[in-house]
C-alpha atoms as a PDB file:
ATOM      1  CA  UNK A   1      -4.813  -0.876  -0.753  1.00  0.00           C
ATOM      2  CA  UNK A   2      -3.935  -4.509  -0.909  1.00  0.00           C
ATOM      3  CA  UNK A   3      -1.140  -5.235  -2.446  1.00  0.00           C
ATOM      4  CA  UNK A   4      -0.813  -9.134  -1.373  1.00  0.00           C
ATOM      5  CA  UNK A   5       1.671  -8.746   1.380  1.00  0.00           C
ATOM      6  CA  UNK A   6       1.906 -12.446   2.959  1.00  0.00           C
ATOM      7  CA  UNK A   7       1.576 -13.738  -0.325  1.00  0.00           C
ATOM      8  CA  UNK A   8       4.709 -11.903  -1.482  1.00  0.00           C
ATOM      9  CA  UNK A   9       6.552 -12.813   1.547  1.00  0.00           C
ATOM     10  CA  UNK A  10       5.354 -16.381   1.801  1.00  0.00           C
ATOM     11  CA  UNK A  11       6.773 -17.006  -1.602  1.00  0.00           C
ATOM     12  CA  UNK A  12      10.226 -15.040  -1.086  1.00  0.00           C
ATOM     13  CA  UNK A  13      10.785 -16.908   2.153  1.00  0.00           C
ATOM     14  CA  UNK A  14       9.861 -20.327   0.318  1.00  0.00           C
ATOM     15  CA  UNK A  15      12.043 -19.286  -2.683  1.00  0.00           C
ATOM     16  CA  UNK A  16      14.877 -18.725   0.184  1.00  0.00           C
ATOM     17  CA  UNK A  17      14.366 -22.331   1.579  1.00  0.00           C
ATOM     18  CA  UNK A  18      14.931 -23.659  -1.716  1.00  0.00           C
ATOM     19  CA  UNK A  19      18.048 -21.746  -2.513  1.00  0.00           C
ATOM     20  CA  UNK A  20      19.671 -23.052   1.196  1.00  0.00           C
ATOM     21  CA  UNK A  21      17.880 -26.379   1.687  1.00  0.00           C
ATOM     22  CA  UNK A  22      21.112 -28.165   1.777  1.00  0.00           C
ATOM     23  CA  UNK A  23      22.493 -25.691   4.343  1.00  0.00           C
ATOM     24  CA  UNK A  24      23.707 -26.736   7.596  1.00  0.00           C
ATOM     25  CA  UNK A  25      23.582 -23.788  10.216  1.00  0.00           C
ATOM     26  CA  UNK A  26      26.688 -23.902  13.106  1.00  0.00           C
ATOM     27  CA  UNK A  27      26.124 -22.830  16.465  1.00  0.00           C
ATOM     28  CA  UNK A  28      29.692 -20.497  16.284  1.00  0.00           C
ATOM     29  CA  UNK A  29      30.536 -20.203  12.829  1.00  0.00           C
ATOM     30  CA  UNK A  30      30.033 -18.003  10.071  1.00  0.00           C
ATOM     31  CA  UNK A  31      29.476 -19.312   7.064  1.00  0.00           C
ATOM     32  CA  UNK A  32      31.219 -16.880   4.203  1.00  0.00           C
ATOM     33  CA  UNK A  33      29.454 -18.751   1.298  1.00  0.00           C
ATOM     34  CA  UNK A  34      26.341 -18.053   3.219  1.00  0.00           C
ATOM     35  CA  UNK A  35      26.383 -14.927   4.171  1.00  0.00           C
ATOM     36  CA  UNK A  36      27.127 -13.997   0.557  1.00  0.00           C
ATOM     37  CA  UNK A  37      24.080 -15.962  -0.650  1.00  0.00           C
ATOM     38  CA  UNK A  38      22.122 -14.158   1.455  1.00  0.00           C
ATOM     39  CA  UNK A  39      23.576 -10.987   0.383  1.00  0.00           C
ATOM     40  CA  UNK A  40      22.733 -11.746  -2.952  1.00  0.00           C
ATOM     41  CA  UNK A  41      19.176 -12.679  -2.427  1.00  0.00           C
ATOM     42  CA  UNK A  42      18.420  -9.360  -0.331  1.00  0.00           C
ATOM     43  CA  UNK A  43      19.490  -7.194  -2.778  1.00  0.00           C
ATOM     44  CA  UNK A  44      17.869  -9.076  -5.516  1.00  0.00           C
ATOM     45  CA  UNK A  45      14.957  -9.103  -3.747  1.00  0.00           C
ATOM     46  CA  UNK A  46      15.157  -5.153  -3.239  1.00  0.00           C
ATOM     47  CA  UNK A  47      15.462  -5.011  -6.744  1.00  0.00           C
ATOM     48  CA  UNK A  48      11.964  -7.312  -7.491  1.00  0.00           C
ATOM     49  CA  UNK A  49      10.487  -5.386  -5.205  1.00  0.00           C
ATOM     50  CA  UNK A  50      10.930  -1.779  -6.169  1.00  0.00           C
ATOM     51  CA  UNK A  51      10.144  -2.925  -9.504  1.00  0.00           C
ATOM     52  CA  UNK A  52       6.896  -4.746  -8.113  1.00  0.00           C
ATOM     53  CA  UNK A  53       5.589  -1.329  -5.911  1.00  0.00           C
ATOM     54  CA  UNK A  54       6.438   0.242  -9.483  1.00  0.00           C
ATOM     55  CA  UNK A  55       3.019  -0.224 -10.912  1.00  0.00           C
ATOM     56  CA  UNK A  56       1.591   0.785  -8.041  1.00  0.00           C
ATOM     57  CA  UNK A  57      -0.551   4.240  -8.158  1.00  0.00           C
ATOM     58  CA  UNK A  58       0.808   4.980  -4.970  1.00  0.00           C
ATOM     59  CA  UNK A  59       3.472   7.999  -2.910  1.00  0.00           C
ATOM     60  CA  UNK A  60       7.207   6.920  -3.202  1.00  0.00           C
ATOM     61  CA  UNK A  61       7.282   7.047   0.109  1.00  0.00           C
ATOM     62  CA  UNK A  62       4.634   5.100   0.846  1.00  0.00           C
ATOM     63  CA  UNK A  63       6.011   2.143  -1.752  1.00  0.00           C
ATOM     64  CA  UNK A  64       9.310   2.181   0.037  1.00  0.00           C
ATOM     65  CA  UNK A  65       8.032   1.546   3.453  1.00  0.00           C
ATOM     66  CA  UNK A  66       6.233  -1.767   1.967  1.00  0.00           C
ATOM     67  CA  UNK A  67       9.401  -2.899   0.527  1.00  0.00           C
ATOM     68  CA  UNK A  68      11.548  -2.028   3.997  1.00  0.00           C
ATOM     69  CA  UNK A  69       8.365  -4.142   5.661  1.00  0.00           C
ATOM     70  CA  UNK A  70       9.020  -7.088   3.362  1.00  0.00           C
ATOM     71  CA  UNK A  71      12.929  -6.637   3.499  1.00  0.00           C
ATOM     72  CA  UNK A  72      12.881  -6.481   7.342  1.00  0.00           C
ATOM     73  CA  UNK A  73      10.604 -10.170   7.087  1.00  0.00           C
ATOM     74  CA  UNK A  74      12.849 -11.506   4.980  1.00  0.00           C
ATOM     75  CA  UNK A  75      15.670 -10.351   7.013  1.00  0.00           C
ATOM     76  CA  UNK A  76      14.748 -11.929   9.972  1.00  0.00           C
ATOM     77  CA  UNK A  77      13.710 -15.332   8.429  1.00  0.00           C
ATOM     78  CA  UNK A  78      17.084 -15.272   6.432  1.00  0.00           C
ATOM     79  CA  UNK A  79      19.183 -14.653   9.398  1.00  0.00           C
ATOM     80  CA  UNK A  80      18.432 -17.636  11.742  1.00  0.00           C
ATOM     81  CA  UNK A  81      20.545 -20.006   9.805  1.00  0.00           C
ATOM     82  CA  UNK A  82      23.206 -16.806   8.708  1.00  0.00           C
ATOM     83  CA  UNK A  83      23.635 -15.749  12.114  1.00  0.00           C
ATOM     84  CA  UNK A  84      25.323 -18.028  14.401  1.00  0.00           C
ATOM     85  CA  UNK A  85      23.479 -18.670  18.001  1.00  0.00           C
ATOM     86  CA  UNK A  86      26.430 -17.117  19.986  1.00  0.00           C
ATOM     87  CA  UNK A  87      26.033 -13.650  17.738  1.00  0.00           C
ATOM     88  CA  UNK A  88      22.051 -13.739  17.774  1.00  0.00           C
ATOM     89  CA  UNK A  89      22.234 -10.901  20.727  1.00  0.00           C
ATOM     90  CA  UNK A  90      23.818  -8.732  17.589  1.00  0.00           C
ATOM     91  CA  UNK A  91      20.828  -9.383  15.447  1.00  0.00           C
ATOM     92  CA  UNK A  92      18.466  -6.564  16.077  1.00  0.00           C
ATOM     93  CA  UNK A  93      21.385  -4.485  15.430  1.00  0.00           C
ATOM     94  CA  UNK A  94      22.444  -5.692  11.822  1.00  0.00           C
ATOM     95  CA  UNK A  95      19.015  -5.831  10.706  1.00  0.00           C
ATOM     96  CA  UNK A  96      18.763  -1.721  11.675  1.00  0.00           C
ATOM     97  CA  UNK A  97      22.367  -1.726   9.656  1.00  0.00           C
ATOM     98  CA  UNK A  98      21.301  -3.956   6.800  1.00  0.00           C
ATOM     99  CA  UNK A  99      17.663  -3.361   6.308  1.00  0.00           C
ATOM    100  CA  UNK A 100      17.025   0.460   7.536  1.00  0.00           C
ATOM    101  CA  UNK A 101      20.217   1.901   6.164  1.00  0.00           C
ATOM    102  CA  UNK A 102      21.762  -0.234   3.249  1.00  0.00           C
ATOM    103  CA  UNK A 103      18.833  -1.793   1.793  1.00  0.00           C
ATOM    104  CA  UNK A 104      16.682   1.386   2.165  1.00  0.00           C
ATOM    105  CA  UNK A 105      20.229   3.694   0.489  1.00  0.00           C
ATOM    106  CA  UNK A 106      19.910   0.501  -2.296  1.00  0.00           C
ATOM    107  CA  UNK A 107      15.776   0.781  -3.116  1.00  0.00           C
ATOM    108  CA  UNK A 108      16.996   5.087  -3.478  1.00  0.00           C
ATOM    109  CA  UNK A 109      19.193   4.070  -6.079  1.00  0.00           C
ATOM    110  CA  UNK A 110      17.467   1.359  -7.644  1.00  0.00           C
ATOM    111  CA  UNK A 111      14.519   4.317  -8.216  1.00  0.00           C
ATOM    112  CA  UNK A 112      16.805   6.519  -9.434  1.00  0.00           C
ATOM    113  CA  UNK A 113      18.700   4.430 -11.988  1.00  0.00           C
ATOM    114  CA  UNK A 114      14.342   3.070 -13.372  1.00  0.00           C
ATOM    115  CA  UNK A 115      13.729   6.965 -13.270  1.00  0.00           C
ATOM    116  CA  UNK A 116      16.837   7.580 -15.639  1.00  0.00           C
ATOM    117  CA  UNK A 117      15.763   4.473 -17.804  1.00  0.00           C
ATOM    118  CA  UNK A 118      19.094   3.050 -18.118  1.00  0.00           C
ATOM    119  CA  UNK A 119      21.199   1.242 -16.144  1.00  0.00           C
ATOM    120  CA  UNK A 120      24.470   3.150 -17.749  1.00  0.00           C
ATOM    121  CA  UNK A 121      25.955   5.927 -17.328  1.00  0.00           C
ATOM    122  CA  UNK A 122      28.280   8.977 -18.944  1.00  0.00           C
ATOM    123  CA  UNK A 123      30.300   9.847 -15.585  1.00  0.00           C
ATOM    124  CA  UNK A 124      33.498   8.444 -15.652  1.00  0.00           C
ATOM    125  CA  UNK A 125      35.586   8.067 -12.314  1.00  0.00           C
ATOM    126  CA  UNK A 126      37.652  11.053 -11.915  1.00  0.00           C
ATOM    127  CA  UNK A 127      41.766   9.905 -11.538  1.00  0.00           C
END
């Protein structure tokens, strides 16, 4: 099945460069505004893109791997400018954090909460 993947990406990456075209990447510095942008934007993304696999007729499973294949894209292309050049050796290593662990723990949630219908819930934290 086809389910438009370059097209997908090509636009999240473009909608990306739009959101940081007056960013100025540093060789040795971390930018905190930008690293929470691109926080934002990943898990947004997740978000679109769980919703997006939704309609498709297709195993979970399966659906979740094409959103960690996008995520991991858009990971990359989001990190040259987040990740200063002298940290780039920690790269591969962040994405596995980010991308195979958080994001992928974030799209189990995300199915769960669609699943349930409702965003809310009747748990209350426990003192």
């Amino acid at each position: 099945m086809d389910y438009n993947y370059k097209e997908i990406v090509d636009q999240l990456k473009n909608l990306w460069t739009e959101k940081t075209k007056d960013f100025k990447p540093t060789w040795f510095k971390i930018s905190v505004n930008y690293v929470v942008l691109s926080s934002e934007f990943l898990l947004g993304i997740t978000d679109i893109l769980v919703n997006h696999f939704q309609s498709f007729d297709l195993p979970g499973l399966y659906k979740k791997e094409k959103c960690i294949k996008i995520l991991s894209e858009l990971f990359d292309f989001v990190s040259k400018n987040t990740i200063p050049t002298v940290y780039k050796p920690l790269s591969p290593i962040l994405k596995t954090i980010i991308v195979n662990c958080i994001l992928s723990t974030v799209i189990n949630f995300i199915v769960k909460k669609y699943q349930k219908g409702s965003w809310s819930t009747n748990e209350e934290i426990k003192k």
